[in-house]
N, C-alpha and C. Protein backbone atom coordinates (compact mmCIF):
# COMPACT_ATOMS: atom_id res chain seq x y z
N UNK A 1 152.94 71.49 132.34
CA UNK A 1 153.75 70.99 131.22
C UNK A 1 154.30 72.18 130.44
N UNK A 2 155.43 72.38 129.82
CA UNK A 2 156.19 73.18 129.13
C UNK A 2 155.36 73.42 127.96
N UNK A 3 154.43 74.29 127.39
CA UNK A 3 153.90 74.13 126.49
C UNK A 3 155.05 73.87 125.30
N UNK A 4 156.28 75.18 124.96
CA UNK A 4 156.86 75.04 123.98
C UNK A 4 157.33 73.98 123.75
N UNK A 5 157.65 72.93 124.89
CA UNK A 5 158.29 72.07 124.69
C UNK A 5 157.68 70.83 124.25
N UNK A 6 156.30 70.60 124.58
CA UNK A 6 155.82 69.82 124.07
C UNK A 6 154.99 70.21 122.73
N UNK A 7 155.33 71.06 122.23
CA UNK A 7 154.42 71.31 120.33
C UNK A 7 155.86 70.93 119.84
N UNK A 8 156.89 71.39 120.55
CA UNK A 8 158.27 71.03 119.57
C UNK A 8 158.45 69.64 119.62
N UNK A 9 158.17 68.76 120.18
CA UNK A 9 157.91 67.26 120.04
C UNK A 9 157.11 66.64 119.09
N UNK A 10 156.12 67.10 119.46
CA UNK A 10 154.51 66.77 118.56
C UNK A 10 154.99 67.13 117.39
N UNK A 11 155.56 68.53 117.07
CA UNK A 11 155.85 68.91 115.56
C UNK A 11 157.23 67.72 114.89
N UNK A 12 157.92 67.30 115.68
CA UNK A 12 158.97 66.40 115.28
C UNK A 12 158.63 65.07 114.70
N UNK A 13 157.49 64.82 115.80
CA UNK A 13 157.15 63.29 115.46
C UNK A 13 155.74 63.40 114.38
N UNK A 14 155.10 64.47 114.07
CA UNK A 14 154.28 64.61 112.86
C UNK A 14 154.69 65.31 111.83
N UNK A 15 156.17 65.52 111.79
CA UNK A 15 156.85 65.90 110.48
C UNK A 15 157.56 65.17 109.71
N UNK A 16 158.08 64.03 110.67
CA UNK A 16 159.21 63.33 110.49
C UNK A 16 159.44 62.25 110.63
N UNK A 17 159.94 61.14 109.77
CA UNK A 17 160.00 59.98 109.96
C UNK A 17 161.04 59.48 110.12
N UNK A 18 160.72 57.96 111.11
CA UNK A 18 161.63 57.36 111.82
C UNK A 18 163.31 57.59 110.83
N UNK A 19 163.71 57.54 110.00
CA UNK A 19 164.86 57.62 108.45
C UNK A 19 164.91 58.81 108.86
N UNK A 20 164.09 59.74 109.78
CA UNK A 20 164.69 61.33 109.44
C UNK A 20 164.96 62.25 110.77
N UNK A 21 164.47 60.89 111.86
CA UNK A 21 165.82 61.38 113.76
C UNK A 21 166.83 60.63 113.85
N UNK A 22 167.46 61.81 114.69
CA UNK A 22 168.57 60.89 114.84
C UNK A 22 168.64 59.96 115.84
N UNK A 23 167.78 59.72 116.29
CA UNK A 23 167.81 58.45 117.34
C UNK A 23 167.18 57.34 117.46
N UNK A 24 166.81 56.88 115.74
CA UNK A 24 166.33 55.92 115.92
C UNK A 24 166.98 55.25 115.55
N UNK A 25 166.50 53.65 116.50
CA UNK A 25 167.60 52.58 116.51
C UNK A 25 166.77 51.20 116.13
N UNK A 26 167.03 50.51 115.04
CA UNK A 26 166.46 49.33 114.71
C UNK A 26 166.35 47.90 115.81
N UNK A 27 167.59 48.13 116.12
CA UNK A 27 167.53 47.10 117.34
C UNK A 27 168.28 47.62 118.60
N UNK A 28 167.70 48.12 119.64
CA UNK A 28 168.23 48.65 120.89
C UNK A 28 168.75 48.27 121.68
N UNK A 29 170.08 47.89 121.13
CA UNK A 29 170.80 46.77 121.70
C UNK A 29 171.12 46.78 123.30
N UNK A 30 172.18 47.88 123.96
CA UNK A 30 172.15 48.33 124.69
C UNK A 30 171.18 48.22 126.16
N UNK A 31 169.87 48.80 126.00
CA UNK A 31 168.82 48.65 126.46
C UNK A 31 168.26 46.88 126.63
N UNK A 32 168.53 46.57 125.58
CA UNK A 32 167.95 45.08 125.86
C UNK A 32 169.10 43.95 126.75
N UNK A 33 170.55 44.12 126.35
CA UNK A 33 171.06 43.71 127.28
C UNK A 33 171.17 44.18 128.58
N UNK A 34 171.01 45.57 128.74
CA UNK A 34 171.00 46.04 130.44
C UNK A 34 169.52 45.35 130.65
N UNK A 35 168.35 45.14 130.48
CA UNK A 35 167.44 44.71 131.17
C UNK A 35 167.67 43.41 130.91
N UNK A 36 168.21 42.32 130.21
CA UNK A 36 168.79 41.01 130.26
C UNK A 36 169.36 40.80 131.17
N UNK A 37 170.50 41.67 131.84
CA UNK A 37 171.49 41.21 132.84
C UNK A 37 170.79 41.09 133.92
N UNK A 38 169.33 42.00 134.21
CA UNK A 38 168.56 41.82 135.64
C UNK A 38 168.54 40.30 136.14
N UNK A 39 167.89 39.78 135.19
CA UNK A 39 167.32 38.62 135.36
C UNK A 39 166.22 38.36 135.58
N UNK A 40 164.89 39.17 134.99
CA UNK A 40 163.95 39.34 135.97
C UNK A 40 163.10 38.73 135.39
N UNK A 41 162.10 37.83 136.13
CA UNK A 41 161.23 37.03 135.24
C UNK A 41 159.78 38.03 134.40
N UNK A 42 159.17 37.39 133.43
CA UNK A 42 158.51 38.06 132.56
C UNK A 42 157.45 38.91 133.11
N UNK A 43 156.68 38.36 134.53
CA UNK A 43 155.51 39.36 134.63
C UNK A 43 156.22 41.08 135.71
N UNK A 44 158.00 41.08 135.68
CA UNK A 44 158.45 42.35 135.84
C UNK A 44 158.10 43.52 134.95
N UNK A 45 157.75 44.87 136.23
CA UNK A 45 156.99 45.85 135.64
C UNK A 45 158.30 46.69 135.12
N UNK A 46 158.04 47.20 133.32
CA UNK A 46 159.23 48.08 133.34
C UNK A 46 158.82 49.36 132.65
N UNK A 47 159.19 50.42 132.88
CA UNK A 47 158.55 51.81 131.88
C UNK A 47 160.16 52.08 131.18
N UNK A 48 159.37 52.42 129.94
CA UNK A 48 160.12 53.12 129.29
C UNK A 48 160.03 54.68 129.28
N UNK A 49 160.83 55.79 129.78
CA UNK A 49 160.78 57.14 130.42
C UNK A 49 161.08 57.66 128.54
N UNK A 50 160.22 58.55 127.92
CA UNK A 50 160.46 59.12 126.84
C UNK A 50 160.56 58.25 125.50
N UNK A 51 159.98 56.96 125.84
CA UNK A 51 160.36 56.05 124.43
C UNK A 51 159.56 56.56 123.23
N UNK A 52 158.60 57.97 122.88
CA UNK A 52 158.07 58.08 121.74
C UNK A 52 157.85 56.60 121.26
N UNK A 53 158.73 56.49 119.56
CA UNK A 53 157.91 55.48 119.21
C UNK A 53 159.20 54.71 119.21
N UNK A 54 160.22 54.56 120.03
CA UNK A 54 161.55 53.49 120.06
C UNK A 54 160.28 52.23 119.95
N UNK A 55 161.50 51.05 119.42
CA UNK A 55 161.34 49.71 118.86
C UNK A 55 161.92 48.68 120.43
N UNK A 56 161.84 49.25 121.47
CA UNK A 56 162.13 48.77 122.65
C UNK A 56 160.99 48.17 123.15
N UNK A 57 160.05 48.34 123.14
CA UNK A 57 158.47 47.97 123.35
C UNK A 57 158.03 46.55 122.45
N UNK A 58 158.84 46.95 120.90
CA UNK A 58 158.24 45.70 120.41
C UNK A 58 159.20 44.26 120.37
N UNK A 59 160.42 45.07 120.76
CA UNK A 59 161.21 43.30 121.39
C UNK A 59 160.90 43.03 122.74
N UNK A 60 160.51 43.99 123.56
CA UNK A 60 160.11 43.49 124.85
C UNK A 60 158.39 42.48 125.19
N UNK A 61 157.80 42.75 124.47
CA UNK A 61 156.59 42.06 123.93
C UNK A 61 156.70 41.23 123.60
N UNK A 62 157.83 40.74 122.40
CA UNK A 62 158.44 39.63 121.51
C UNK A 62 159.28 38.76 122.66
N UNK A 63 159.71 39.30 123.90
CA UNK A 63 160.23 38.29 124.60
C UNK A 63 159.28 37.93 125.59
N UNK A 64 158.23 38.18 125.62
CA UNK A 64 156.82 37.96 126.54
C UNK A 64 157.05 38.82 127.72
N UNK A 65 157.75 40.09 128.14
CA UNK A 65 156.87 40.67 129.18
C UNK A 65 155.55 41.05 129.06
N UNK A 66 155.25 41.17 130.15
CA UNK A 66 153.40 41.26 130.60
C UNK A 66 153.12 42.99 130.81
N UNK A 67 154.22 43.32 131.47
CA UNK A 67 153.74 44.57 132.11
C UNK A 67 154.72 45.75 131.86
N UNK A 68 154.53 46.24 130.54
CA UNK A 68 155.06 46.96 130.05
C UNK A 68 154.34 48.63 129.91
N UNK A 69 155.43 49.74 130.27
CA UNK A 69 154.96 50.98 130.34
C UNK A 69 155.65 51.90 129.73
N UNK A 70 155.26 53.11 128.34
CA UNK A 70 155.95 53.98 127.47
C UNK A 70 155.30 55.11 127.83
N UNK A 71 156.08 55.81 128.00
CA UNK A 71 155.68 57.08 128.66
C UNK A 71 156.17 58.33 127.74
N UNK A 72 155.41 58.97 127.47
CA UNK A 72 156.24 60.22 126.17
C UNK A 72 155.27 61.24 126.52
N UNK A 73 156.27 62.50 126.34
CA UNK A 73 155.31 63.89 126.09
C UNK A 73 154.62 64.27 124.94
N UNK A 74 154.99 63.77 123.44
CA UNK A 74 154.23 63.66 122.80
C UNK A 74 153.23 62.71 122.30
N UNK A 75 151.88 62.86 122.35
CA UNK A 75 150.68 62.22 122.10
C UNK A 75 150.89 61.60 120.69
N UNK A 76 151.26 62.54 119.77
CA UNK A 76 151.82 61.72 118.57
C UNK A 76 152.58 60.60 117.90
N UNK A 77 153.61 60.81 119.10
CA UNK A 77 154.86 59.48 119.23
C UNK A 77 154.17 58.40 119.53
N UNK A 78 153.18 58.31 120.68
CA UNK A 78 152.91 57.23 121.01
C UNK A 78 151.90 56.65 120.17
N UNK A 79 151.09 57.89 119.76
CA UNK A 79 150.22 57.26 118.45
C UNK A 79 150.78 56.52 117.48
N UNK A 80 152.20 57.21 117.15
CA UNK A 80 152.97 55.79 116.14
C UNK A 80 153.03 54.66 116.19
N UNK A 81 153.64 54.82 117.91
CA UNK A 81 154.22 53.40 118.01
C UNK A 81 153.11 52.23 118.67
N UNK A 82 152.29 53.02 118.38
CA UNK A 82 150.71 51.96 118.83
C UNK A 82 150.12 51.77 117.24
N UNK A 83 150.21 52.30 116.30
CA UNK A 83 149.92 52.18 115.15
C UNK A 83 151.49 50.83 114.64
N UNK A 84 152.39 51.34 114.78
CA UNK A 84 153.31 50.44 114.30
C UNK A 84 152.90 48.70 115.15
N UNK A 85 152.86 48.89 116.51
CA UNK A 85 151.98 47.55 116.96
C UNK A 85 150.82 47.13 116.76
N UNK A 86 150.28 47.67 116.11
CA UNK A 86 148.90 47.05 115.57
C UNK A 86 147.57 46.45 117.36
N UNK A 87 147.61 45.22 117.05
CA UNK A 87 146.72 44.64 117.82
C UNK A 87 147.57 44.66 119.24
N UNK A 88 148.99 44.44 119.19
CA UNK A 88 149.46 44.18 120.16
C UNK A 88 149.73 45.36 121.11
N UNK A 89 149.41 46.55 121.00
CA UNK A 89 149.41 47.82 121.13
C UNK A 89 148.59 47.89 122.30
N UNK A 90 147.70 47.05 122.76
CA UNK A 90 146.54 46.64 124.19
C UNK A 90 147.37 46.52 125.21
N UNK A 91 148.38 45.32 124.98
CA UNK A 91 149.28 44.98 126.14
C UNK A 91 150.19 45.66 126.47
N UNK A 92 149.81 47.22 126.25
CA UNK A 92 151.05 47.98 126.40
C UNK A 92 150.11 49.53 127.43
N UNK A 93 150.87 49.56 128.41
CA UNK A 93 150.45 51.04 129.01
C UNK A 93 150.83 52.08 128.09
N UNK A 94 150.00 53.30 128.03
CA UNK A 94 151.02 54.25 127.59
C UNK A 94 150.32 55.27 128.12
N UNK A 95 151.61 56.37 128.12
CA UNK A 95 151.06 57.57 129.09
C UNK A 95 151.86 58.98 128.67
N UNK A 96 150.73 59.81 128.04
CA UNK A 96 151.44 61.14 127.74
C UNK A 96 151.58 62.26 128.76
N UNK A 97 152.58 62.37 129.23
CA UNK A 97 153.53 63.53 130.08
C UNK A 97 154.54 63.72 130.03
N UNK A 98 155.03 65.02 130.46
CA UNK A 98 156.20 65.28 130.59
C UNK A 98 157.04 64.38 131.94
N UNK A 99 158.04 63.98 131.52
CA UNK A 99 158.37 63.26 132.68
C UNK A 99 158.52 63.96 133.99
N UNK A 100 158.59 65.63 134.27
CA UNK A 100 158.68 65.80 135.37
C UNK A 100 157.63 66.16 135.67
N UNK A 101 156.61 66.05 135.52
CA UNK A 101 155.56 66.22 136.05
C UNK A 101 154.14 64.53 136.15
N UNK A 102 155.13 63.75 135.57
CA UNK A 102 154.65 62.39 135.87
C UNK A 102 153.93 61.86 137.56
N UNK A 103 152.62 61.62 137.76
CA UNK A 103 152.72 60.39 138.73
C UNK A 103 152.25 59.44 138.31
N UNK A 104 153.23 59.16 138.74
CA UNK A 104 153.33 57.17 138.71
C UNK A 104 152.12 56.23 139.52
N UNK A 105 151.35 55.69 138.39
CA UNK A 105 149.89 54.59 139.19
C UNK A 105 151.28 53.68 139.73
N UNK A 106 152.24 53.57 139.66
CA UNK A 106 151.95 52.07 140.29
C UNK A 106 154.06 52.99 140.27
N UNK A 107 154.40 51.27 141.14
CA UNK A 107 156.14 51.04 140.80
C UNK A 107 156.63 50.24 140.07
N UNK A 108 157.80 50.38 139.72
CA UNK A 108 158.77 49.63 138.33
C UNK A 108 159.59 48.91 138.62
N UNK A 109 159.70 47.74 138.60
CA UNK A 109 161.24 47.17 138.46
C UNK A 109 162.21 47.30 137.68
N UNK A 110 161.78 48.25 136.61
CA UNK A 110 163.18 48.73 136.23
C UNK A 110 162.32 50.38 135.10
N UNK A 111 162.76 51.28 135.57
CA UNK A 111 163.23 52.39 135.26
C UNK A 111 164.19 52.44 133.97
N UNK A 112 163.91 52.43 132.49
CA UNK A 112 164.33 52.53 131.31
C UNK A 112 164.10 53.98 130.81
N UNK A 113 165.62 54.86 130.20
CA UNK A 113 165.83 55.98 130.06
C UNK A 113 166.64 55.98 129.14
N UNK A 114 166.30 55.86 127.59
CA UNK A 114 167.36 56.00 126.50
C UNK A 114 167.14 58.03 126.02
N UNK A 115 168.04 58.50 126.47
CA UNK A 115 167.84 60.09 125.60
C UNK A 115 167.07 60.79 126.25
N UNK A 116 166.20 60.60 127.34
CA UNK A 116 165.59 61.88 127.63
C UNK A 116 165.88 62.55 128.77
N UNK A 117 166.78 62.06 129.95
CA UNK A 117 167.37 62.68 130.67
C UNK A 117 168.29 63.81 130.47
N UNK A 118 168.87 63.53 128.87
CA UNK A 118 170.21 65.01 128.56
C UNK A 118 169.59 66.19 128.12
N UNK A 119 168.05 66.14 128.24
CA UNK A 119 167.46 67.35 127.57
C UNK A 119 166.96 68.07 128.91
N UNK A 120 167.27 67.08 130.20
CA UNK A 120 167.22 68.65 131.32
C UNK A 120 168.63 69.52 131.93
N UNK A 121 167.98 70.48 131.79
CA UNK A 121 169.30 71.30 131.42
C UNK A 121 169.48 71.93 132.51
N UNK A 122 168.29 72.17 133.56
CA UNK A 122 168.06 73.19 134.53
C UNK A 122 168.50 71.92 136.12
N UNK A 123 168.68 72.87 136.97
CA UNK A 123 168.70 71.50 138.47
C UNK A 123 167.24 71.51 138.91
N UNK A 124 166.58 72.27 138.45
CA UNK A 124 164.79 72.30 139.10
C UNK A 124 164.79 70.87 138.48
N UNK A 125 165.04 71.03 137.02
CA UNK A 125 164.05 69.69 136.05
C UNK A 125 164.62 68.55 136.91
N UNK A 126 166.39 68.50 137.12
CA UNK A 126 166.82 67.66 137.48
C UNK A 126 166.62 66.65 138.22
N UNK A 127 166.10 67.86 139.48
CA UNK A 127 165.79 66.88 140.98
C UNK A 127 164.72 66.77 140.63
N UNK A 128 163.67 67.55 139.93
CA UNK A 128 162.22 66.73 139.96
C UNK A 128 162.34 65.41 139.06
N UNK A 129 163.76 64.65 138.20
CA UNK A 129 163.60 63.85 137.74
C UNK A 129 164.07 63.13 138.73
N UNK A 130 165.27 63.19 139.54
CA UNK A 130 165.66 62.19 140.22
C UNK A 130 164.90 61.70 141.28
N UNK A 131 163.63 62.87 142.17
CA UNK A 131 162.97 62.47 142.61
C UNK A 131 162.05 61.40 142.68
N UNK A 132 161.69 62.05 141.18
CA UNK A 132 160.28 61.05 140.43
C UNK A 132 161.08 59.53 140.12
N UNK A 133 162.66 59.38 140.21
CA UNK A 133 163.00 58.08 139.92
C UNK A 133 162.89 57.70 141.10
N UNK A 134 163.21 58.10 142.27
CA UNK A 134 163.55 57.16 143.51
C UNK A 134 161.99 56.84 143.71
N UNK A 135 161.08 57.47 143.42
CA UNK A 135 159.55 56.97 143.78
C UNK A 135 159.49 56.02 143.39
N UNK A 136 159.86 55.77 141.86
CA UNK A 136 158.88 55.23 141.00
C UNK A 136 159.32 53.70 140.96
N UNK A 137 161.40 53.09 141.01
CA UNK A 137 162.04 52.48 141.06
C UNK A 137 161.43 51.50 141.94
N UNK A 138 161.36 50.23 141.66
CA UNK A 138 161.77 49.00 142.65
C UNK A 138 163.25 48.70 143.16
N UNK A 139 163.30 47.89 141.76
CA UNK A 139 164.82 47.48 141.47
C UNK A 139 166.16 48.02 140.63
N UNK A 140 165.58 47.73 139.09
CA UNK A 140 166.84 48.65 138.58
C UNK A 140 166.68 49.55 137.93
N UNK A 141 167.49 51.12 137.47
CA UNK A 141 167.43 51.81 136.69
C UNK A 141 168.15 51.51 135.21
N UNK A 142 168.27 52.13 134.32
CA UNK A 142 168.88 51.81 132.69
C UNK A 142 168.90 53.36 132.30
N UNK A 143 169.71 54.38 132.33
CA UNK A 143 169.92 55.35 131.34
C UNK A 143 170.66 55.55 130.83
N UNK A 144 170.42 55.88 129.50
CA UNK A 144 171.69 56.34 128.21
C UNK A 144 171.47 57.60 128.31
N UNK A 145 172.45 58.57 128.21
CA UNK A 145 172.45 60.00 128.02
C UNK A 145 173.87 60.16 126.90
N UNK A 146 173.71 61.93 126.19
CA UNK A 146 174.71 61.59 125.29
C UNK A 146 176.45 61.83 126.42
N UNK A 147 177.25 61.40 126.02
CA UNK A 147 178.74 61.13 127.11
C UNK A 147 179.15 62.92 127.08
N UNK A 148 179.71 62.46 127.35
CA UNK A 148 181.15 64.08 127.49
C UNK A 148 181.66 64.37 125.52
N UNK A 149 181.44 62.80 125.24
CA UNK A 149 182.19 63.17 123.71
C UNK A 149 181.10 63.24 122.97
N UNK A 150 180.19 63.43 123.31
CA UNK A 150 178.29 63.47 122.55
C UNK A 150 178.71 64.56 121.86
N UNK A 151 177.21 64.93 121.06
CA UNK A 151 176.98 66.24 120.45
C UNK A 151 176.45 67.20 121.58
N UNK A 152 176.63 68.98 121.44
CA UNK A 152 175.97 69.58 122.48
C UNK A 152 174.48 69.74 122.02
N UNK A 153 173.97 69.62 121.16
CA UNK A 153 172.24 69.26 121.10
C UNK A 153 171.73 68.04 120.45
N UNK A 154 170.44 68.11 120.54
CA UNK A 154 170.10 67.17 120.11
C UNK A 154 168.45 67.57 119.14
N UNK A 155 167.89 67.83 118.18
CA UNK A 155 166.81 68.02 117.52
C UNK A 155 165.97 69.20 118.03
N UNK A 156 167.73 70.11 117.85
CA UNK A 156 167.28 71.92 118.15
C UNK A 156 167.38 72.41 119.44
N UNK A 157 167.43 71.11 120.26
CA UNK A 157 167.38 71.65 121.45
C UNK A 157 168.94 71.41 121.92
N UNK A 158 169.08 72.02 123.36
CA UNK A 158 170.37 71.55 124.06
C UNK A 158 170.08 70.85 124.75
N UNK A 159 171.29 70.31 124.96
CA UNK A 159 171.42 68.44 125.97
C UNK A 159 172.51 69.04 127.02
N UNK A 160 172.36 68.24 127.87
CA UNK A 160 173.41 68.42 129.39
C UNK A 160 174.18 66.89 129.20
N UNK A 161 175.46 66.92 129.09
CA UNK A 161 176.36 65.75 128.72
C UNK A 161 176.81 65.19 130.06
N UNK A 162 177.13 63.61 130.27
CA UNK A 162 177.62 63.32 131.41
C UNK A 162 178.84 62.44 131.12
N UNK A 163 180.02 62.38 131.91
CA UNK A 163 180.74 61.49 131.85
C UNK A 163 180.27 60.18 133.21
N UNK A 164 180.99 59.40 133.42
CA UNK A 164 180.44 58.13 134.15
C UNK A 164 180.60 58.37 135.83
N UNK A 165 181.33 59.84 136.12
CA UNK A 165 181.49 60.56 137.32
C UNK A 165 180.13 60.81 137.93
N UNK A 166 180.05 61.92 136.45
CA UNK A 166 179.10 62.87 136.66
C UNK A 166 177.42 62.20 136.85
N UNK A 167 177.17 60.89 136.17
CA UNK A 167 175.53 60.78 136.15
C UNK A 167 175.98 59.80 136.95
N UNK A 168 176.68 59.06 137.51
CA UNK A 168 176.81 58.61 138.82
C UNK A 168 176.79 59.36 140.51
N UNK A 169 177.31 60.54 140.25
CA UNK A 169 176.50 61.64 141.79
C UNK A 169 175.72 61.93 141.22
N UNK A 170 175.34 62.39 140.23
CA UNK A 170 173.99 62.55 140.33
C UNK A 170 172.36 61.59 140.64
N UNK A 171 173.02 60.51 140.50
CA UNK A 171 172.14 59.02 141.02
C UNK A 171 172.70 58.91 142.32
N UNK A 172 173.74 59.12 143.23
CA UNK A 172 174.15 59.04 143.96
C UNK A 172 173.01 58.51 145.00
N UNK A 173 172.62 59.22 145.22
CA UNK A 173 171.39 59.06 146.41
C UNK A 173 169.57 58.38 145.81
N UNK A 174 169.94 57.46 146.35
CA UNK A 174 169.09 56.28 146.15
C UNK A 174 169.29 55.39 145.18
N UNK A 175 170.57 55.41 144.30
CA UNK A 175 170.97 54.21 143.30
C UNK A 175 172.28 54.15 143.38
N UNK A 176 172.80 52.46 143.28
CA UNK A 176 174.09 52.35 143.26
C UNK A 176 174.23 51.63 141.72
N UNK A 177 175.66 52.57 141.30
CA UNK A 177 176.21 52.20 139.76
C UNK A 177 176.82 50.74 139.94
N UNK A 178 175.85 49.63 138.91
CA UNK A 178 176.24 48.45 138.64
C UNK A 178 177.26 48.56 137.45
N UNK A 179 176.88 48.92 136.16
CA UNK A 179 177.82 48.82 135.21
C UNK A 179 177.59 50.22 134.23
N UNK A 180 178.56 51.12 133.59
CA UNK A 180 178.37 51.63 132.90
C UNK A 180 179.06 50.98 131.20
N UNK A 181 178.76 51.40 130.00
CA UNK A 181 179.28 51.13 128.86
C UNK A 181 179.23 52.32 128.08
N UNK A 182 179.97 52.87 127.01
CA UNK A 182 179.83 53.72 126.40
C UNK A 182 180.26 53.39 124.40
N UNK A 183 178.92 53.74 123.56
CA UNK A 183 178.80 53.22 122.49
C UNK A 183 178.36 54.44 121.55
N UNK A 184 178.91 54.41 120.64
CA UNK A 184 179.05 54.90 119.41
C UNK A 184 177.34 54.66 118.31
N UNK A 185 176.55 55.88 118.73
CA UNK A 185 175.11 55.25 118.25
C UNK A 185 175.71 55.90 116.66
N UNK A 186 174.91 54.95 115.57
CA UNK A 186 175.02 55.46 114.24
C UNK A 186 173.52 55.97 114.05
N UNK A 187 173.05 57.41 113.28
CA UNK A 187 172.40 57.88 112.87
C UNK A 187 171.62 56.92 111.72
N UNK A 188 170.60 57.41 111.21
CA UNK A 188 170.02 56.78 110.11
C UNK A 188 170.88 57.70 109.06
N UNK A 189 171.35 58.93 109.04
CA UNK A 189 172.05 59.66 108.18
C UNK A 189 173.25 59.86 108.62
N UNK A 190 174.13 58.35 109.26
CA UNK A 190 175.24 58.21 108.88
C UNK A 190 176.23 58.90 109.66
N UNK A 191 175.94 59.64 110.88
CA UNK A 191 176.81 60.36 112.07
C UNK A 191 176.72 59.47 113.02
N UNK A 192 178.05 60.23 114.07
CA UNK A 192 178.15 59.44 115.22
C UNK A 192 177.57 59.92 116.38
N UNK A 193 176.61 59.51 117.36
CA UNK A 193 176.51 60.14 118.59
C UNK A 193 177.06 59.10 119.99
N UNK A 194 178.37 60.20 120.57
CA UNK A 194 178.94 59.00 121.46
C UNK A 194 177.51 58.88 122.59
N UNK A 195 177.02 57.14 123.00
CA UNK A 195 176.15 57.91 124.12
C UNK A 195 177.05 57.11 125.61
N UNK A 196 176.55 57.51 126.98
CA UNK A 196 176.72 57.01 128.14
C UNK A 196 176.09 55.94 128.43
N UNK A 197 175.76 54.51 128.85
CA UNK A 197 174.28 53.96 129.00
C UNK A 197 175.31 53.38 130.34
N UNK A 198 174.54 53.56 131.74
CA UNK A 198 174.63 52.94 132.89
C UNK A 198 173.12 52.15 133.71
N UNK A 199 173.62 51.33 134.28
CA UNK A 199 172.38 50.67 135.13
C UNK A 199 173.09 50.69 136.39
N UNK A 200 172.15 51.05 137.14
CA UNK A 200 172.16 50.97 138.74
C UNK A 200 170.46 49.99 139.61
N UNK A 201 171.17 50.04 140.90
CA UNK A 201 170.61 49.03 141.95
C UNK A 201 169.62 50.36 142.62
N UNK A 202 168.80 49.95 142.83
CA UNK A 202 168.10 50.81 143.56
C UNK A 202 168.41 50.64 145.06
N UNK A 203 168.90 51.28 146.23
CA UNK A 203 168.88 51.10 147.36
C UNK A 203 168.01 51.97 148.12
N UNK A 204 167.71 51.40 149.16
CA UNK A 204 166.24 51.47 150.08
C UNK A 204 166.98 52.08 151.60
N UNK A 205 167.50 52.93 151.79
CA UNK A 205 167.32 53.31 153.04
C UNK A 205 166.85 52.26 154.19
N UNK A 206 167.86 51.77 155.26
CA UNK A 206 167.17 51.11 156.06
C UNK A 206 166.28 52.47 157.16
């Protein structure tokens, strides 16, 4: 694991509150309609790749999935957002790693990725992410990254921007692009970050 990279997390999410990133989102809209359009009935397995303490976990609970998974490099984030769920915080996996160095107990029917894909910057991190997706995938993927018209960082760090070309070859091999959308996230302090959010099909090699 990156040490620097994970104290600069930990220090974010024990300095700072939800009113004081820029990526937190009250209702994750986006995200909840791309896993709506699946169709997938409730006991579908889904991880959330980097959700710290996103509010994606607690409408997905609220619509009765069973088998829900948040995965973050910081231990702190997730301590939030298990503190913000209270009791209901049981029915929830959670798992601190860096995503490229993740293995996966089990597979997903859907692969959920709001923001943490634009913070690999390198092609090592890259393919060890795209790898770790084609493992981990059943059915569908969901990532938002920031677009071409994004900001170039994001909370000190730099981000790698995609237009709907670009994070489409790069899924190229082993996912096919169902729909992309591109939305205008508002800050809690009132800026714009354009982001990318696409879902793709997982395909299986005959």
């Amino acid at each position: 694991m990156n040490k620097e990279i994970k104290e600069h997390w930990e220090k974010v999410y024990s300095t700072r509150q939800p009113n004081e990133v820029s990526w937190t989102q009250e209702i994750p809209k986006p995200s909840i309609d791309f896993i709506h359009s699946y169709h997938l009935p409730k006991t579908a397995s889904i991880i959330d790749v980097g959700g710290g303490d996103s509010k994606l976990v607690d409408f997905l609970l609220n619509e009765g999935f069973e088998d829900i998974t948040v995965l973050d490099i910081s231990e702190k984030a997730i301590s939030k957002a298990k503190e913000r769920l209270g009791k209901n915080a049981i029915k929830v996996k959670w798992i601190v790693s860096d995503v490229t160095e993740f293995e996966p107990p089990q597979k997903y029917d859907v692969w959920h990725d709001r923001a943490t894909f634009h913070f690999l910057t390198t092609t090592k991190q890259i393919n060890e992410y795209l790898n770790l997706a084609r493992q981990a995938t059943k059915k569908y993927l969901t990532i938002g990254t920031f677009s071409d018209a994004g900001p170039d960082k994001c909370s000190g760090l730099p981000v790698k921007k995609y237009s709907e070309d670009d994070l489409q070859e790069q899924l190229s091999d082993g996912f096919e692009k169902i729909k992309c959308i591109t939305e205008d996230h508002i800050t809690p302090f009132n800026t714009k970050q354009n982001f990318l959010f696409c879902s793709f099909k997982r395909q299986i090699a005959n």
